[in-house]
C-alpha atoms as a PDB file:
ATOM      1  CA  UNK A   1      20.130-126.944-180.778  1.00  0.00           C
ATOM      2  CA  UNK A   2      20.557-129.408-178.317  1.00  0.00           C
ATOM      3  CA  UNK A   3      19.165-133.076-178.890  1.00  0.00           C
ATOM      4  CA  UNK A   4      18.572-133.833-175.176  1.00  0.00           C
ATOM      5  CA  UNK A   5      16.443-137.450-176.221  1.00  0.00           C
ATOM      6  CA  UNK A   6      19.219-138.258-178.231  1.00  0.00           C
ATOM      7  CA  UNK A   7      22.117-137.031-175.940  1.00  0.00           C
ATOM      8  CA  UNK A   8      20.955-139.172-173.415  1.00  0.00           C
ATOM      9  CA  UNK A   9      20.171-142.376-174.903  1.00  0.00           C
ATOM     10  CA  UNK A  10      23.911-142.157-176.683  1.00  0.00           C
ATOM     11  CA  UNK A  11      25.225-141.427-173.294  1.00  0.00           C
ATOM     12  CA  UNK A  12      23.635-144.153-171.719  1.00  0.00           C
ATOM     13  CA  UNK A  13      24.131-146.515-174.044  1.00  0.00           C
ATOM     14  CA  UNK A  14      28.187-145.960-174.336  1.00  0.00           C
ATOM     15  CA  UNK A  15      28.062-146.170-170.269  1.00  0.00           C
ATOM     16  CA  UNK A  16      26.623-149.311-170.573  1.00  0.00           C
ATOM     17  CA  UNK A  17      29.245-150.534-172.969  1.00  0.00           C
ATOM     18  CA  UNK A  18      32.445-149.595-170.891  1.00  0.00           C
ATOM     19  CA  UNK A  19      33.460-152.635-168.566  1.00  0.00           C
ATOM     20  CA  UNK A  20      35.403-151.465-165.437  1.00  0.00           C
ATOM     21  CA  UNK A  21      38.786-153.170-167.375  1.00  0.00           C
ATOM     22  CA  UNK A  22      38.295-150.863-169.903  1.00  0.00           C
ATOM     23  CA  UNK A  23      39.233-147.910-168.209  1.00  0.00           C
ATOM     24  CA  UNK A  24      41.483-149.669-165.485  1.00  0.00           C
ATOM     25  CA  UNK A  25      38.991-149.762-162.588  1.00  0.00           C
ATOM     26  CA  UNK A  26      38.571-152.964-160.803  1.00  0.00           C
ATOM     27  CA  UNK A  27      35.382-154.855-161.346  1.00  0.00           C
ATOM     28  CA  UNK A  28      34.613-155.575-157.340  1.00  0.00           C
ATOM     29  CA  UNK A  29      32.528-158.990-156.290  1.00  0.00           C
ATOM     30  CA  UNK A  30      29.408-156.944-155.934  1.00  0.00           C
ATOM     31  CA  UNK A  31      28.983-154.729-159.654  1.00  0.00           C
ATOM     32  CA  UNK A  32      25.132-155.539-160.766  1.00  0.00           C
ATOM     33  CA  UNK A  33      25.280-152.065-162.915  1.00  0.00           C
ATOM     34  CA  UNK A  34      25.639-152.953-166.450  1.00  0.00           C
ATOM     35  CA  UNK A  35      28.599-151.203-167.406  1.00  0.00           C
ATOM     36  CA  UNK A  36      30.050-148.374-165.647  1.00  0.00           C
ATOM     37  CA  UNK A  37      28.203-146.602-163.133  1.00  0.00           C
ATOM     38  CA  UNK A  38      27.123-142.838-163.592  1.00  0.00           C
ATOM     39  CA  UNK A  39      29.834-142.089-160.879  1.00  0.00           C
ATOM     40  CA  UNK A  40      32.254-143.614-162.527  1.00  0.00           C
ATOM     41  CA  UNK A  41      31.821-141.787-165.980  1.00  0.00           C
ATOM     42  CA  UNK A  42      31.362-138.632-163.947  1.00  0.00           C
ATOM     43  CA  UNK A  43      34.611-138.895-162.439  1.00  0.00           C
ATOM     44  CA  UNK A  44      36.498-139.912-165.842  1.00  0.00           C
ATOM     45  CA  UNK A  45      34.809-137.176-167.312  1.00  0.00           C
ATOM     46  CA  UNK A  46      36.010-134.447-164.773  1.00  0.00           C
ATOM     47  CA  UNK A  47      32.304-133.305-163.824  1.00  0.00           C
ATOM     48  CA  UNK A  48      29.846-133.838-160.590  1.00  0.00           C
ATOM     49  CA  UNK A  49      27.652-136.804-160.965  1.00  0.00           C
ATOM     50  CA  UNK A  50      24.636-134.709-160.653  1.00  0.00           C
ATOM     51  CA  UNK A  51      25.285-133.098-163.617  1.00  0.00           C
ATOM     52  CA  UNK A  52      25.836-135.813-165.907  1.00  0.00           C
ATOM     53  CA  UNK A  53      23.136-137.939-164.519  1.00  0.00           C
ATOM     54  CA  UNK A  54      21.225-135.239-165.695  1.00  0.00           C
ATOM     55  CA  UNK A  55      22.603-135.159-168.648  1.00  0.00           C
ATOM     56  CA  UNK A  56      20.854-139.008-168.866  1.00  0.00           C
ATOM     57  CA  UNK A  57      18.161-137.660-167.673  1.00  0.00           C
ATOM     58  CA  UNK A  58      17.360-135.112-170.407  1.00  0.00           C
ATOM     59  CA  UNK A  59      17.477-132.220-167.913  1.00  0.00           C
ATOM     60  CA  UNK A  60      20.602-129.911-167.210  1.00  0.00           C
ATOM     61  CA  UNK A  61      22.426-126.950-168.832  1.00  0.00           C
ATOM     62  CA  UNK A  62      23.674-127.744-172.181  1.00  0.00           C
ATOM     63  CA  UNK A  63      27.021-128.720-171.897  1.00  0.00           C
ATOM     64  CA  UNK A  64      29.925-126.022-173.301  1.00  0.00           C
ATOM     65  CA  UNK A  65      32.465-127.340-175.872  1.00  0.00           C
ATOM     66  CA  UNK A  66      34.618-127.856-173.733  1.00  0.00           C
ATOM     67  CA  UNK A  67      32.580-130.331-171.073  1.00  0.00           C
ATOM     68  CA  UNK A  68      31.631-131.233-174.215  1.00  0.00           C
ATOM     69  CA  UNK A  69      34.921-132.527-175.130  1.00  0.00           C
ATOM     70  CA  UNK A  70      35.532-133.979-171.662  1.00  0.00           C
ATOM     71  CA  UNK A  71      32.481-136.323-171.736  1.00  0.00           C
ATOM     72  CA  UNK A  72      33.723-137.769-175.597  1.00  0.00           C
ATOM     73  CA  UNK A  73      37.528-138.407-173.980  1.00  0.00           C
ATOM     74  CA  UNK A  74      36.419-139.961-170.646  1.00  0.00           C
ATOM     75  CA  UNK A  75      33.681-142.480-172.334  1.00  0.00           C
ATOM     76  CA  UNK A  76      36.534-143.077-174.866  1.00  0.00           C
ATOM     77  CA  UNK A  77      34.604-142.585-178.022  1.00  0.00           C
ATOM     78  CA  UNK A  78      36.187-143.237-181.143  1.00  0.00           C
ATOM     79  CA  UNK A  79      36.462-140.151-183.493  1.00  0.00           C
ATOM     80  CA  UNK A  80      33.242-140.861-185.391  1.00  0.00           C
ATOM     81  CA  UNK A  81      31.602-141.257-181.801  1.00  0.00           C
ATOM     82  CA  UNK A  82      33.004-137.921-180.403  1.00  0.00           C
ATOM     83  CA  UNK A  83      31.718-136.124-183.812  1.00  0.00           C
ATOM     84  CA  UNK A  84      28.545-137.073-182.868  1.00  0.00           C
ATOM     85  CA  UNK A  85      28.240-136.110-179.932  1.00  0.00           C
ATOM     86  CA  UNK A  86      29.367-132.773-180.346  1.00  0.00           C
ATOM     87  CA  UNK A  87      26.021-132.230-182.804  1.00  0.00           C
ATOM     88  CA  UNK A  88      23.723-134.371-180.112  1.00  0.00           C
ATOM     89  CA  UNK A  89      24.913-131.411-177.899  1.00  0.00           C
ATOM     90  CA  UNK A  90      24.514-128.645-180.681  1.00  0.00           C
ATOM     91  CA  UNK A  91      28.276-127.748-181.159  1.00  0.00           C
ATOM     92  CA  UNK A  92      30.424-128.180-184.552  1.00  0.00           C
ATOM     93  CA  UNK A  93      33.223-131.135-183.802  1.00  0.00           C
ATOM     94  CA  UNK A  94      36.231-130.245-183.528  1.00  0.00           C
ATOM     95  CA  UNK A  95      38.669-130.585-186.143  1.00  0.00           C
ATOM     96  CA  UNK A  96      40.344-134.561-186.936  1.00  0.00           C
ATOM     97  CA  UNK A  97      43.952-134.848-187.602  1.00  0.00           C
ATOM     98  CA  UNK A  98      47.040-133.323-186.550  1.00  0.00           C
ATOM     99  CA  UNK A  99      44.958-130.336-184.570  1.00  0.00           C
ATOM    100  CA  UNK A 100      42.840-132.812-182.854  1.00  0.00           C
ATOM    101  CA  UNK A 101      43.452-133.445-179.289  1.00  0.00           C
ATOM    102  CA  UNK A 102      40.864-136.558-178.807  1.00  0.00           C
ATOM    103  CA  UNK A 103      43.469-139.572-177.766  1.00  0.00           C
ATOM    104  CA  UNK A 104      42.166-142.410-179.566  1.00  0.00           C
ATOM    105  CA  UNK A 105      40.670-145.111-177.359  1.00  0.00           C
ATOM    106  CA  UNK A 106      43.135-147.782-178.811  1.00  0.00           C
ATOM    107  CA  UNK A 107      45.615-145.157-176.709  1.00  0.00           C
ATOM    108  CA  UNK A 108      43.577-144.783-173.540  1.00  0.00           C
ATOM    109  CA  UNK A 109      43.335-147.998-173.226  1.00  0.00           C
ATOM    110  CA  UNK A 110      47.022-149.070-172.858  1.00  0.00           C
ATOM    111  CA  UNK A 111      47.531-145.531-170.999  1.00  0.00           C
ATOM    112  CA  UNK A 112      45.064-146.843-168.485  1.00  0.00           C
ATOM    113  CA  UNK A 113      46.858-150.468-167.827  1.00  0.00           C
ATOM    114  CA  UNK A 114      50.404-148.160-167.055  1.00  0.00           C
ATOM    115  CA  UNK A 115      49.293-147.000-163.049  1.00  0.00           C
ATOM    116  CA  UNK A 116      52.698-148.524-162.311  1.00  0.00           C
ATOM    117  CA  UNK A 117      54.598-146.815-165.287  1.00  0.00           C
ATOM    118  CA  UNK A 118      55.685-142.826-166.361  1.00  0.00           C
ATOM    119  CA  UNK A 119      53.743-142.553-168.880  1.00  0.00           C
ATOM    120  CA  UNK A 120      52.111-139.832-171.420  1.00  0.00           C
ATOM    121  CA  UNK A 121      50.058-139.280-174.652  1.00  0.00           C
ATOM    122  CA  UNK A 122      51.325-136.083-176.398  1.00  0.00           C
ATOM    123  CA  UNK A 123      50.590-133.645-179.293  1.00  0.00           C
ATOM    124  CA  UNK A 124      53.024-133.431-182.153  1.00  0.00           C
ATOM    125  CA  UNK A 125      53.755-130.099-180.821  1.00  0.00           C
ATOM    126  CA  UNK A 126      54.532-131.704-177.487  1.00  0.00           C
ATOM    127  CA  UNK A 127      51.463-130.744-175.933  1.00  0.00           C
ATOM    128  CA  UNK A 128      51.133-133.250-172.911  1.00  0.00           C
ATOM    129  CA  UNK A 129      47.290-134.564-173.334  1.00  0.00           C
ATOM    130  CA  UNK A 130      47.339-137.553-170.880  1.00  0.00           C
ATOM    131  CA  UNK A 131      49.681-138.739-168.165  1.00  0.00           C
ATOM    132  CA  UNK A 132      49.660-141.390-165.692  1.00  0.00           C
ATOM    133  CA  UNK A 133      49.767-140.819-161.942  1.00  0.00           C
ATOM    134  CA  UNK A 134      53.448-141.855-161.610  1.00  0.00           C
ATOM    135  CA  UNK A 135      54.516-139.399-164.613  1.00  0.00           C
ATOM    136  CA  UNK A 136      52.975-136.976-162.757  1.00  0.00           C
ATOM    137  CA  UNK A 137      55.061-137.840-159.415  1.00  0.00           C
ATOM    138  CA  UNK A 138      57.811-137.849-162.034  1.00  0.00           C
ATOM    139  CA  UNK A 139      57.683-134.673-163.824  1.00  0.00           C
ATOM    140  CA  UNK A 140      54.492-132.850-162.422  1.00  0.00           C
ATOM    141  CA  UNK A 141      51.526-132.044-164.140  1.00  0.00           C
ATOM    142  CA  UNK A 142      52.119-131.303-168.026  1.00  0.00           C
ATOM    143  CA  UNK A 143      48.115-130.936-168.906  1.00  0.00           C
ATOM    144  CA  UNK A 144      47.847-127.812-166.593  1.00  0.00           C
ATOM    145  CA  UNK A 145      50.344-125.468-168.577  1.00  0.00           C
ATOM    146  CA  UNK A 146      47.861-123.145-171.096  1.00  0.00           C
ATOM    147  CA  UNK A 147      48.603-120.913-174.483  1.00  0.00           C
ATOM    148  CA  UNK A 148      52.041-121.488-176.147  1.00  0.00           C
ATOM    149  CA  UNK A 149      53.634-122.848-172.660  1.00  0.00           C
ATOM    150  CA  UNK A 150      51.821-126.244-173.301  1.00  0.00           C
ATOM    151  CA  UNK A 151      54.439-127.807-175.495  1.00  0.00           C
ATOM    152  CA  UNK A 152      57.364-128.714-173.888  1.00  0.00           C
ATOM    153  CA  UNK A 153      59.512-127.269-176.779  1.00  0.00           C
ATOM    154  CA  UNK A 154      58.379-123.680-175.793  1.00  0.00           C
ATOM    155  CA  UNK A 155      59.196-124.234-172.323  1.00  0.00           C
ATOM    156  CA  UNK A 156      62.237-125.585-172.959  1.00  0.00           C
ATOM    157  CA  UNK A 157      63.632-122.109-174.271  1.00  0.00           C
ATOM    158  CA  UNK A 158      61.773-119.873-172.226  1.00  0.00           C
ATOM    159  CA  UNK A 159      61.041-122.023-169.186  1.00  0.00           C
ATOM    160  CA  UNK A 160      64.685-122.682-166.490  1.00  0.00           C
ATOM    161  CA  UNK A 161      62.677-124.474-164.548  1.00  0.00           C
ATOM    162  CA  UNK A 162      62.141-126.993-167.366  1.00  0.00           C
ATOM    163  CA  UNK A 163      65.395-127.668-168.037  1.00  0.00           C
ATOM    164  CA  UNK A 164      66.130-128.241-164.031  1.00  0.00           C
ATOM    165  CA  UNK A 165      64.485-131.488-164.406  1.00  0.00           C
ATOM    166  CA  UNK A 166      67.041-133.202-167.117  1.00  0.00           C
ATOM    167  CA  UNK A 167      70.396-134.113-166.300  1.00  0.00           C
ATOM    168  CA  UNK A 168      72.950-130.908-167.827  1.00  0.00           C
ATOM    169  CA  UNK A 169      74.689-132.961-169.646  1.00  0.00           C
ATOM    170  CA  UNK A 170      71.878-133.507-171.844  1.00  0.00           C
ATOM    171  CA  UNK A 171      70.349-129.946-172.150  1.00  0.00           C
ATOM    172  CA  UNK A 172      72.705-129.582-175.227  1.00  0.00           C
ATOM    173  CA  UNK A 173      71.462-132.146-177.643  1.00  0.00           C
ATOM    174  CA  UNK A 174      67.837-131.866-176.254  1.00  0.00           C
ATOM    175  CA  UNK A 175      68.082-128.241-177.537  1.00  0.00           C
ATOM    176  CA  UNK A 176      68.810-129.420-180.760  1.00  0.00           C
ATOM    177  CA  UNK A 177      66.018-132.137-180.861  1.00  0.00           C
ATOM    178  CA  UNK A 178      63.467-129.612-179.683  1.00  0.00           C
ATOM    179  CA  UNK A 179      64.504-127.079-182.345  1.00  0.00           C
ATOM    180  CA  UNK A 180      64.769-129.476-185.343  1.00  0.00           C
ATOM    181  CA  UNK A 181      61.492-131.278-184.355  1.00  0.00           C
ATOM    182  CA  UNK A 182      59.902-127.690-184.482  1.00  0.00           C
ATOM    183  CA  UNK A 183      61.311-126.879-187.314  1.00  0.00           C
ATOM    184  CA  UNK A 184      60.145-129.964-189.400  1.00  0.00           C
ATOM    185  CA  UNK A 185      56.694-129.878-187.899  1.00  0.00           C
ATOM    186  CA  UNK A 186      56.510-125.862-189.196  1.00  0.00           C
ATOM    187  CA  UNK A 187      57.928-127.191-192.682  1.00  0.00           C
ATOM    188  CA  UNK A 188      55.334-130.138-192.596  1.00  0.00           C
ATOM    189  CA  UNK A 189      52.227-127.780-191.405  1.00  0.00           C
ATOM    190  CA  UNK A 190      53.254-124.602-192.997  1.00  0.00           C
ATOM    191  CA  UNK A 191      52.460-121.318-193.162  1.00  0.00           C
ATOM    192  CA  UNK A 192      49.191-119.591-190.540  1.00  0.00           C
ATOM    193  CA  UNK A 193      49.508-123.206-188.689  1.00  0.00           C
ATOM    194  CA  UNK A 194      49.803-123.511-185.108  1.00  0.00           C
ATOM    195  CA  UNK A 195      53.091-124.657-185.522  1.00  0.00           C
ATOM    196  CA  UNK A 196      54.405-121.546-187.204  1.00  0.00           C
ATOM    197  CA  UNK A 197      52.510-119.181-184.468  1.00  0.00           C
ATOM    198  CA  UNK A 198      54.186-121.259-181.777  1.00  0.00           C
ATOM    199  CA  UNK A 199      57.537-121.523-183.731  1.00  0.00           C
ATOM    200  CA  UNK A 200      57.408-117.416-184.254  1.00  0.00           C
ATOM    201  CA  UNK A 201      56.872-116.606-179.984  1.00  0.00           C
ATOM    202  CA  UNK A 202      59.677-118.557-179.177  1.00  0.00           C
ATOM    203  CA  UNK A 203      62.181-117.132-181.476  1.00  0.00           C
ATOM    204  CA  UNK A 204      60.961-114.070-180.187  1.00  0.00           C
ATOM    205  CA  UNK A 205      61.614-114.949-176.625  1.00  0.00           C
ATOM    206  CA  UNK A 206      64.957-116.917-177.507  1.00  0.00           C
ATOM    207  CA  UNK A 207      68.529-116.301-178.655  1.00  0.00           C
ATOM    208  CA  UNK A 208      68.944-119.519-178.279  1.00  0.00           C
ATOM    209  CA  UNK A 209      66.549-120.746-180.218  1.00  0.00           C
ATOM    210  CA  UNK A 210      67.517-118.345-182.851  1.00  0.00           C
ATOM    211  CA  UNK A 211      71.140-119.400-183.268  1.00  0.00           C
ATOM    212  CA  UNK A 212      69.846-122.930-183.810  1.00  0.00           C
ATOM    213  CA  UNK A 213      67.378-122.207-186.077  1.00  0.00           C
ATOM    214  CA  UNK A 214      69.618-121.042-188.464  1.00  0.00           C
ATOM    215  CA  UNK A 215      71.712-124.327-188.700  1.00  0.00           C
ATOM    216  CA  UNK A 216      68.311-125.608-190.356  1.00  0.00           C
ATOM    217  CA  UNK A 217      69.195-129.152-188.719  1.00  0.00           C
ATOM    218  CA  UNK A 218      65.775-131.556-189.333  1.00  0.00           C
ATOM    219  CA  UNK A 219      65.880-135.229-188.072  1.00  0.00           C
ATOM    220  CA  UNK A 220      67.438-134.415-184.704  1.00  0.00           C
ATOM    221  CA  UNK A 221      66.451-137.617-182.658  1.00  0.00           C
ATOM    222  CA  UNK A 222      66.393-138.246-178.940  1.00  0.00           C
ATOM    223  CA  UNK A 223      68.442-140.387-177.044  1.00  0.00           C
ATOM    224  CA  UNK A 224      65.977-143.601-175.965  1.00  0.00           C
ATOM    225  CA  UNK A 225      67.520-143.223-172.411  1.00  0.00           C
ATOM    226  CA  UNK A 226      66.745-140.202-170.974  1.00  0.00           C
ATOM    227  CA  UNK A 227      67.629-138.800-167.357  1.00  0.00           C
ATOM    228  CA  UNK A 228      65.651-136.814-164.843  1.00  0.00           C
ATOM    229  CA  UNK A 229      66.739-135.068-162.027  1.00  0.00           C
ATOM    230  CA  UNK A 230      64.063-135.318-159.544  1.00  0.00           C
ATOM    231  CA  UNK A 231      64.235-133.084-156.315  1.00  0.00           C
ATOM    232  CA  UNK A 232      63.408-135.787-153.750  1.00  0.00           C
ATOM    233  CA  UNK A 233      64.668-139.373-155.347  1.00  0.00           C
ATOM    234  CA  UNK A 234      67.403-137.945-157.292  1.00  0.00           C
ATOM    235  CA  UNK A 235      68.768-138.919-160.854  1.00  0.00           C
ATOM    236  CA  UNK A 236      66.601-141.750-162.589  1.00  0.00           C
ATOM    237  CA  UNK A 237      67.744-143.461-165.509  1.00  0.00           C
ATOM    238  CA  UNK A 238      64.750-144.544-168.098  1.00  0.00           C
ATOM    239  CA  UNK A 239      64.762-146.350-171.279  1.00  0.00           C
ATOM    240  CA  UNK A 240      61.563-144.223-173.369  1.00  0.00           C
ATOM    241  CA  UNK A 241      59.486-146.254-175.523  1.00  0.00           C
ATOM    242  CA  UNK A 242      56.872-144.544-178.129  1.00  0.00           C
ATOM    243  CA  UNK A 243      53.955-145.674-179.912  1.00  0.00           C
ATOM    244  CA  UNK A 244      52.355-143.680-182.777  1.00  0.00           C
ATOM    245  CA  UNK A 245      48.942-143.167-183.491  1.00  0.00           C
ATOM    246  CA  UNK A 246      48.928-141.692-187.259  1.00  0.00           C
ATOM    247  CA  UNK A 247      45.836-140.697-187.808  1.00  0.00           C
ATOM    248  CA  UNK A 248      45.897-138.282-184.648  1.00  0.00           C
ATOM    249  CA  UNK A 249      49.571-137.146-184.534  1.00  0.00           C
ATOM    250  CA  UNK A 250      49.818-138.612-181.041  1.00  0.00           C
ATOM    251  CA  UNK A 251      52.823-140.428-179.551  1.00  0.00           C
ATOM    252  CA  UNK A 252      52.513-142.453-176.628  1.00  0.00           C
ATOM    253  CA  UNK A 253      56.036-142.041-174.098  1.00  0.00           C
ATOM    254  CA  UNK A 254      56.231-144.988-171.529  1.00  0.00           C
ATOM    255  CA  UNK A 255      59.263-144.808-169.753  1.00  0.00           C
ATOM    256  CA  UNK A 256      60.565-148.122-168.162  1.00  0.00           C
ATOM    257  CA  UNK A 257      63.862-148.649-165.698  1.00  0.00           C
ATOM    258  CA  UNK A 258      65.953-151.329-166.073  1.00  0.00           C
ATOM    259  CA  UNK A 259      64.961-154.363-163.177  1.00  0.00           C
ATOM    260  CA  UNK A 260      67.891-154.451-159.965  1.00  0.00           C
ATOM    261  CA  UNK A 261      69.301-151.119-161.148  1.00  0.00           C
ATOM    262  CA  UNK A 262      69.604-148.009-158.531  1.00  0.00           C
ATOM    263  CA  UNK A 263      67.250-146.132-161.330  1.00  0.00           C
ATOM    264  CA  UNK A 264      64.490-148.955-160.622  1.00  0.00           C
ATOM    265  CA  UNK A 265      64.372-148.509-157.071  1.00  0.00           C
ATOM    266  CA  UNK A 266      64.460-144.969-157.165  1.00  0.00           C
ATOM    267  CA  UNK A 267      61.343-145.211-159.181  1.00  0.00           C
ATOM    268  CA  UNK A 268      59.849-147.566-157.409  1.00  0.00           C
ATOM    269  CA  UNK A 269      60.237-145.596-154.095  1.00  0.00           C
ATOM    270  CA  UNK A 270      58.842-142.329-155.989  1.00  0.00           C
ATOM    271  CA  UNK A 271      55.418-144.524-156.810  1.00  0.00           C
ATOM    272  CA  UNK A 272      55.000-144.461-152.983  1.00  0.00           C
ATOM    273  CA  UNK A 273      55.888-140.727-152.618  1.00  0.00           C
ATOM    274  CA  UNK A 274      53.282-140.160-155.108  1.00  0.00           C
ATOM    275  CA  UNK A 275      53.120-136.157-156.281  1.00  0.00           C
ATOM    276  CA  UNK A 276      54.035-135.159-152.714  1.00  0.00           C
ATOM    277  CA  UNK A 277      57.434-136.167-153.617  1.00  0.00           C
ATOM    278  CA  UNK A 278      57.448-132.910-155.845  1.00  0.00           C
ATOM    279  CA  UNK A 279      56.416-130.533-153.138  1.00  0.00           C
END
């Protein structure tokens, strides 16, 4: 049952705690609200401000799971926080760990500071759970893709278009990396995991996938310059950095050009194209 005193006090009070920096907004010479404003959290959280005002207010439908899990990500509650608030709402939290997708705050935080930057929080499945607007320019949306076609290792074997936006020379090795990673995160999860269901539809869907899996090759690593091919800029050049949040099983990707190359200015010309550059 829903807490709806509670709910909205804890909502309230973690509004009031955010700071416009905290989320990358700019504060503005005129902010009086303590905190964020309601339309800010609204629009962080995905949802009209009506409704979560209401949510403050004690009135409104009880959010699902789901909204549920939107509100916890785009106040950037901690783990402990977002537990909570699943039972102040009247749902079981999710599960912590490798299965969770709640991106830490620590996370959010830098993802927030990267407008200027391809950048993206993934699964250890490569499930794309956060991007910045420029990775989006750069590779489209990655959150939108649902069931097994989320991780970018599935797609990669049953996906062409995919593969269209890597250089070819490259498609080679970066089958091998996406078949040994999936291997050793099957070995590491085991059995019934999500790993194993995902590992299981795309061996069924490819022969290429297949032939690879039997080399049993584990430790397969990327190259830390990778190159897209995008349709209106052309060939960009970026140097991937990664940050690991252990506790989650969540890498942060920033991808960075080199300064005066023909890669930087490329990029620098697709942050003014913005995602119409992909149309």
């Amino acid at each position: 049952m829903i807490d709806r005193a509670g709910l909205a006090e804890f909502l309230r009070r973690r509004r009031q705690a955010m700071q416009p920096e905290d989320v990358g907004m700019p504060r503005g010479p005129r902010r009086r609200t303590a905190g964020l404003r309601r339309e800010e959290v609204a629009a962080l959280c995905h949802m009209s401000t009506d409704y979560y005002a209401r949510l403050e207010r004690e009135r409104g439908p009880r959010p699902s799971e789901q909204m549920t899990a939107a509100i916890a990500q785009g106040l950037h509650l901690t783990v402990d926080e977002r537990d909570h608030l699943f039972r102040l709402v009247g749902h079981q939290p999710p599960p912590r760990g490798a299965l969770s997708e709640h991106v830490s705050p620590g996370l959010l935080r830098i993802l927030d500071r990267l407008d200027d930057t391809p950048a993206e929080v993934v699964s250890e499945l490569g499930e794309t759970l956060r991007q910045t607007p420029l990775a989006v320019a750069l590779v489209g949306d990655a959150t939108a893709y649902t069931g097994p076609a989320r991780s970018i290792g599935y797609r990669w074997f049953t996906d062409p278009a995919t593969r269209a936006m890597y250089r070819a020379d490259d498609h080679a090795h970066l089958s091998r990396v996406y078949a040994a990673h999936l291997r050793q995160v099957v070995t590491l999860r085991g059995p019934g995991s999500r790993a194993a269901a995902l590992a299981d539809r795309a061996l069924a869907a490819s022969a290429e996938l297949r032939t690879l899996w039997e080399a049993h090759e584990v430790g397969v690593r990327p190259d830390d310059v990778k190159h897209f091919v995008h349709p209106a800029v052309g060939e960009i050049e970026l140097h991937c950095q990664t940050l690991l949040d252990p506790q989650q099983s969540h890498r942060l990707l920033v991808y960075t050009a080199v300064p005066g190359t023909e890669s930087y200015d490329r990029l620098q010309l697709l942050a003014v194209l913005g995602t119409h550059a992909l149309a």
